[in-house]
Protein backbone atom coordinates (compact mmCIF):
# COMPACT_ATOMS: atom_id res chain seq x y z
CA UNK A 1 -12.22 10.00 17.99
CA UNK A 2 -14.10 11.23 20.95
CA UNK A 3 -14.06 9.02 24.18
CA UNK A 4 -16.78 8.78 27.01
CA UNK A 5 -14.77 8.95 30.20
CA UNK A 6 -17.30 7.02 32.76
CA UNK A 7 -16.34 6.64 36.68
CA UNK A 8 -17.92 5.03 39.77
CA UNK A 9 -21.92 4.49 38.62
CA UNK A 10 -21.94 2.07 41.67
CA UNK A 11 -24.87 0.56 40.56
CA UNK A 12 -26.82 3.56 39.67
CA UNK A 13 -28.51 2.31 36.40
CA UNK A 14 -30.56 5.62 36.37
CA UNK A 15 -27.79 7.63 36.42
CA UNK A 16 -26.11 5.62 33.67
CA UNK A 17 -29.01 6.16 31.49
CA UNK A 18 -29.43 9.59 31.85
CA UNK A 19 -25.76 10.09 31.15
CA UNK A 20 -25.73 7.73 27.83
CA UNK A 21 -28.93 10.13 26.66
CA UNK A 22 -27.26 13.27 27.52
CA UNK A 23 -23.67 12.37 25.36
CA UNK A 24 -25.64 10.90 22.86
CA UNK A 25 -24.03 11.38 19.27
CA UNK A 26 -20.80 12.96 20.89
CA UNK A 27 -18.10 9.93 21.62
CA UNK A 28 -16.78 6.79 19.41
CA UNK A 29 -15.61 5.34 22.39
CA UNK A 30 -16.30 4.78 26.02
CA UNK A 31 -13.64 3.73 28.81
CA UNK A 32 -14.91 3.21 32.32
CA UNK A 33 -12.61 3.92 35.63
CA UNK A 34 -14.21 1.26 37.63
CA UNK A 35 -16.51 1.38 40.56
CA UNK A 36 -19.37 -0.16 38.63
CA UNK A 37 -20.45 -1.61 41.58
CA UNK A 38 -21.96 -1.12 45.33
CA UNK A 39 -24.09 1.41 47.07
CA UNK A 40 -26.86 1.25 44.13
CA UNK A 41 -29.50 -1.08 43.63
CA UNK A 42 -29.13 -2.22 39.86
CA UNK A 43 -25.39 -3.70 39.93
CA UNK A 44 -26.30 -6.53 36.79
CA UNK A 45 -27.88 -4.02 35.19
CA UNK A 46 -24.83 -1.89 35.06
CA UNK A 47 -22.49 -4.54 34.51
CA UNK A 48 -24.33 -6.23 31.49
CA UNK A 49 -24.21 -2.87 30.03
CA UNK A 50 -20.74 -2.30 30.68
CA UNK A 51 -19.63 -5.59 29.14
CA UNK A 52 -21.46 -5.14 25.94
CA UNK A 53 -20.33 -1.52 25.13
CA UNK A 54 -17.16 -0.49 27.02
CA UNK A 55 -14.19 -0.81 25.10
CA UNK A 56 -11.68 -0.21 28.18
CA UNK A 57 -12.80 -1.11 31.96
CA UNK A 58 -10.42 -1.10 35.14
CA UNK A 59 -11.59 -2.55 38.13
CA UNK A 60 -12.24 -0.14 41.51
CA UNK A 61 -11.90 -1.05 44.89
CA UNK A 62 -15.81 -1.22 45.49
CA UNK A 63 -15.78 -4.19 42.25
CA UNK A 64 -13.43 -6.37 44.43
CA UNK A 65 -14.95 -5.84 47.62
CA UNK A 66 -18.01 -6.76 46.07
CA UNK A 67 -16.42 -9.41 44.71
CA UNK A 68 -15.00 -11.26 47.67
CA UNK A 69 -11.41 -10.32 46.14
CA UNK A 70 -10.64 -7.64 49.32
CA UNK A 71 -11.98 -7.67 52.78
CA UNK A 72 -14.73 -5.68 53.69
CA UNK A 73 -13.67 -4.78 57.15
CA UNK A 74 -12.39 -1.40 57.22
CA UNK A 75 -15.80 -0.26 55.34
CA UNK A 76 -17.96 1.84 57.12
CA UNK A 77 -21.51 -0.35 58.33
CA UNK A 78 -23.59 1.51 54.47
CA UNK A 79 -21.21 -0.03 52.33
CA UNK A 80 -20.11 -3.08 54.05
CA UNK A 81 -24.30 -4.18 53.65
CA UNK A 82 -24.06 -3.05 49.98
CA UNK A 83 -21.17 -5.20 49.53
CA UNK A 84 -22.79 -8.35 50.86
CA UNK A 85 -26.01 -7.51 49.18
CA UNK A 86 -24.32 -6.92 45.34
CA UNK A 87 -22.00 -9.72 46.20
CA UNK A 88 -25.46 -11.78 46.96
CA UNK A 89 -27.27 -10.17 43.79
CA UNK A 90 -24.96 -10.30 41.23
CA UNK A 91 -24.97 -12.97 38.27
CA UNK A 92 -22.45 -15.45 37.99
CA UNK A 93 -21.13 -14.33 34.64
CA UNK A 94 -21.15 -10.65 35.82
CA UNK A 95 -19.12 -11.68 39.58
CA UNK A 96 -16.33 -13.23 37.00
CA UNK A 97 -16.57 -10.37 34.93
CA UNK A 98 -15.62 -7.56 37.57
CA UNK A 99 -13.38 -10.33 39.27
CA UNK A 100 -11.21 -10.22 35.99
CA UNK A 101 -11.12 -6.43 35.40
CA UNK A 102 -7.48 -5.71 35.16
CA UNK A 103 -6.08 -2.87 37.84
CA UNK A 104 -4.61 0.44 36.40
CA UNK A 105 -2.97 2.25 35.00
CA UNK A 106 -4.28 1.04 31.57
CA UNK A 107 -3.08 2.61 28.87
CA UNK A 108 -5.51 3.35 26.10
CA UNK A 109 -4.03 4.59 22.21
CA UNK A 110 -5.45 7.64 20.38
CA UNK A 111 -4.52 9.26 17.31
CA UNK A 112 -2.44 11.88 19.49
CA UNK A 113 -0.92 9.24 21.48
CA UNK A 114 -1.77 7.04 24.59
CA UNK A 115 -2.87 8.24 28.02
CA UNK A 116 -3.65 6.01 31.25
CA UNK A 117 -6.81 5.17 33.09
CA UNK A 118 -6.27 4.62 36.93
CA UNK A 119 -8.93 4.13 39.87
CA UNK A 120 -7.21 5.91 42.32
CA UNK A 121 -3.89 7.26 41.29
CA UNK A 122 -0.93 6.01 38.83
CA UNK A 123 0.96 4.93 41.87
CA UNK A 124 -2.29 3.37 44.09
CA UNK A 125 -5.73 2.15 42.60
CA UNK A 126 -7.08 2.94 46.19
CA UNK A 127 -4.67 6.12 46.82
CA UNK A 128 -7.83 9.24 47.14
CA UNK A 129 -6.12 12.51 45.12
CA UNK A 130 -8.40 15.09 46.74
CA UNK A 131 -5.79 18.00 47.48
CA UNK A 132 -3.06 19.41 45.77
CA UNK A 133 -0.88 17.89 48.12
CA UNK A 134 -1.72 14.62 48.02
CA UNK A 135 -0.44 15.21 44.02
CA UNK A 136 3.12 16.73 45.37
CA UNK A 137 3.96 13.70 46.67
CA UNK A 138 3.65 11.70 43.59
CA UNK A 139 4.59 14.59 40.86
CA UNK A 140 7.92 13.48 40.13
CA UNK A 141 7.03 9.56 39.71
CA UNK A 142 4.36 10.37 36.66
CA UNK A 143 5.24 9.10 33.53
CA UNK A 144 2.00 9.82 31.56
CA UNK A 145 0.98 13.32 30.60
CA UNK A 146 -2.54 12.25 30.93
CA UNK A 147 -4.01 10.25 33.22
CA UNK A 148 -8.24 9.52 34.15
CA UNK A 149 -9.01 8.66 37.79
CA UNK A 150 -12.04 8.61 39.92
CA UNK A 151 -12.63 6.92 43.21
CA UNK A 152 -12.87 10.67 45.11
CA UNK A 153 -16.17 11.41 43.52
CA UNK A 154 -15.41 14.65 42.82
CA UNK A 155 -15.07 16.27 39.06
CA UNK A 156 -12.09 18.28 38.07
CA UNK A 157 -8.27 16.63 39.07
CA UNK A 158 -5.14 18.28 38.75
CA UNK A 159 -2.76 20.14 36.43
CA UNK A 160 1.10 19.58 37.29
CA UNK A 161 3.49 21.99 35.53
CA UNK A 162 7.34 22.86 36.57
CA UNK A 163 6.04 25.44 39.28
CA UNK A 164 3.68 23.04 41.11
CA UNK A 165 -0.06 21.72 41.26
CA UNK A 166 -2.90 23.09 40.85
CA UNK A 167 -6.18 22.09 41.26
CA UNK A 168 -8.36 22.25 37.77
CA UNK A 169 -12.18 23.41 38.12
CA UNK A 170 -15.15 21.57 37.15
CA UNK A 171 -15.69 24.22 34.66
CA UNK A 172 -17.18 23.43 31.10
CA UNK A 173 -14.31 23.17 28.55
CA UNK A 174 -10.11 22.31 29.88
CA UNK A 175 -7.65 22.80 27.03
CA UNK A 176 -4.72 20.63 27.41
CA UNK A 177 -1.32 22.16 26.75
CA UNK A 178 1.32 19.93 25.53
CA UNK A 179 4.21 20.78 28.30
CA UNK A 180 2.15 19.91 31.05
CA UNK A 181 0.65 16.89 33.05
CA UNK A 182 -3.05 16.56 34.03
CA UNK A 183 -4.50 14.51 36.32
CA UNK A 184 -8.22 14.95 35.49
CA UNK A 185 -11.17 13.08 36.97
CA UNK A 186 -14.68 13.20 35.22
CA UNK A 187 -16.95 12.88 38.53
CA UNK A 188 -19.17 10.30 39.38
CA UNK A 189 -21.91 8.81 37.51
CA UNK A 190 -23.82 7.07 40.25
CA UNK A 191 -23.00 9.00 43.36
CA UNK A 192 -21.63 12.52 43.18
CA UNK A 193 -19.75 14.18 46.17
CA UNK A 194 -19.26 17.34 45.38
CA UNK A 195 -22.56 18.38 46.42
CA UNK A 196 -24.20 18.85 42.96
CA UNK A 197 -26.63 15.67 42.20
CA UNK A 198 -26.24 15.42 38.86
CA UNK A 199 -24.72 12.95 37.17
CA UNK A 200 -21.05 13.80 36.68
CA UNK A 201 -18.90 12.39 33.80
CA UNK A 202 -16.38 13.75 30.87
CA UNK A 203 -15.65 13.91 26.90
CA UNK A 204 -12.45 13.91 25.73
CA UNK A 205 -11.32 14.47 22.48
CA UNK A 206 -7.30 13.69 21.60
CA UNK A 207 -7.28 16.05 18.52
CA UNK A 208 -8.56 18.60 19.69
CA UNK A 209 -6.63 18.57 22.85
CA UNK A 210 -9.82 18.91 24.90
CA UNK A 211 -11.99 17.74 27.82
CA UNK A 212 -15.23 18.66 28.54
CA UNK A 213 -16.89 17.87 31.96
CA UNK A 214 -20.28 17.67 32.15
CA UNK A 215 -23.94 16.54 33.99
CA UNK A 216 -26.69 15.12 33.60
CA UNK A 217 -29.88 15.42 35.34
CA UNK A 218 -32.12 11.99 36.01
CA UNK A 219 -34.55 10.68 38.18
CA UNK A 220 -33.03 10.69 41.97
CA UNK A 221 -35.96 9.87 43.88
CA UNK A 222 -36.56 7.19 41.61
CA UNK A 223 -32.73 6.04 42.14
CA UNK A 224 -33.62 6.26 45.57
CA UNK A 225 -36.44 4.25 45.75
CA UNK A 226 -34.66 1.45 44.09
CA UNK A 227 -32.46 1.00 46.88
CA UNK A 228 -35.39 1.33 49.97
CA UNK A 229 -36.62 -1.61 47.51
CA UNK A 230 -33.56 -3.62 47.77
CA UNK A 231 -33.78 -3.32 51.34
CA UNK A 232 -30.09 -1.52 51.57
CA UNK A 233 -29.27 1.47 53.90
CA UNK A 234 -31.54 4.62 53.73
CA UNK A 235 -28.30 6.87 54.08
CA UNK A 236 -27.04 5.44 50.49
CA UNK A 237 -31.20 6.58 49.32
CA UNK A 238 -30.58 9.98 50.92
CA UNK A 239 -27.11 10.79 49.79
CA UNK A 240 -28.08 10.69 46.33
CA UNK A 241 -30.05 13.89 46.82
CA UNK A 242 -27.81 15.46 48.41
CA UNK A 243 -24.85 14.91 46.24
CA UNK A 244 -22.10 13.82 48.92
């Protein structure tokens, strides 16, 4: 049974579609690592479609800012407008919907067993895992061998064995061996950092012990011009094409 691993589309229905055309056929399931919100330009869009066909969602720190659930303060001046605008925009029913997301970890069953979906980290939903030391420091507190996480925007994680961490590549294919722990992260869908524009997001399938990350091109500019439409910040427009 095949699961879609989907993290931080922020709004980014064009990247969501592209995505959805590219795994076509390949998953039975698909689990989302919150973020669905902020930054993009089609935030009902996103969440209608996320309501109807996920069967696992976690909230992200960008759904309860968005939400009125956390202060917006500390945001830089880009996404504290994109929170007040998709705070503004958003449907009643779809505000109550990412208001009610539950926080991770979440664990999620599969014929080989259960692994956890987090936002940030098992310990933190808004704890950023971007080095291998920011793993050390949490290495001995993991319970779950496998854990999903997003919120860094970048595609690959973490493998934790008895000798230390080490960061895992955004290669193609990561076989899981069963002695050791893996933080992986499948990228994001709506606004990649990792300087690649694509569309990030992952496949993973429990008996075969396997992940595979992958991209998927779509329509930038046209992403872009959404959000000169909405009237939000041209630096959200212009990272997209750059991929950070």
């Amino acid at each position: 049974m095949p699961f879609l691993i989907l993290s931080d589309i922020h709004g980014n229905g064009d990247a969501l579609r592209a995505v959805l055309e590219d795994a076509k056929g390949r998953y039975d399931q698909i689990l989302s690592l919150g973020d669905l919100v902020g930054y993009g330009a089609e935030p009902n869009e996103v969440v209608n479609w996320v309501r109807e066909n996920t069967a696992a969602c976690i909230r992200g720190n960008h759904d309860r800012a968005c939400t009125g659930l956390d202060s917006i303060e500390h945001y830089n001046p880009a996404a504290r407008a994109s929170a007040v605008w998709t705070q503004a925009a958003l449907e009643p029913r779809n505000l109550e919907y990412l208001q009610r997301l539950p926080r991770g970890p979440l664990p999620v069953q599969s014929a080989r067993g259960s692994f956890d979906l987090v936002h940030g980290s098992p310990l933190d939903e808004d704890d950023y895992l971007v080095t291998a030391a920011d793993v050390s420091h949490i290495r001995s507190l993991l319970e779950t061998q496998l854990s999903f996480f997003g919120h860094t925007h970048l595609q690959g994680g973490f493998l934790i064995t008895r000798g230390g961490v080490q960061r895992i590549a955004p290669g193609r294919i990561l076989e899981l061996e069963p002695d050791h722990y893996y933080l992986v992260n499948p990228g994001s869908v709506g606004q990649p950092r990792d300087g690649d524009p694509r569309a990030a997001y992952a496949l993973y399938s429990p008996e075969a012990r396997v992940v595979e990350f992958r991209r998927a091109d779509y329509d930038v500019a046209k992403a872009a011009a959404r959000i000169r439409e909405a009237g939000l910040p041209e630096s959200l427009a212009l990272r997209l094409h750059r991929g950070t």
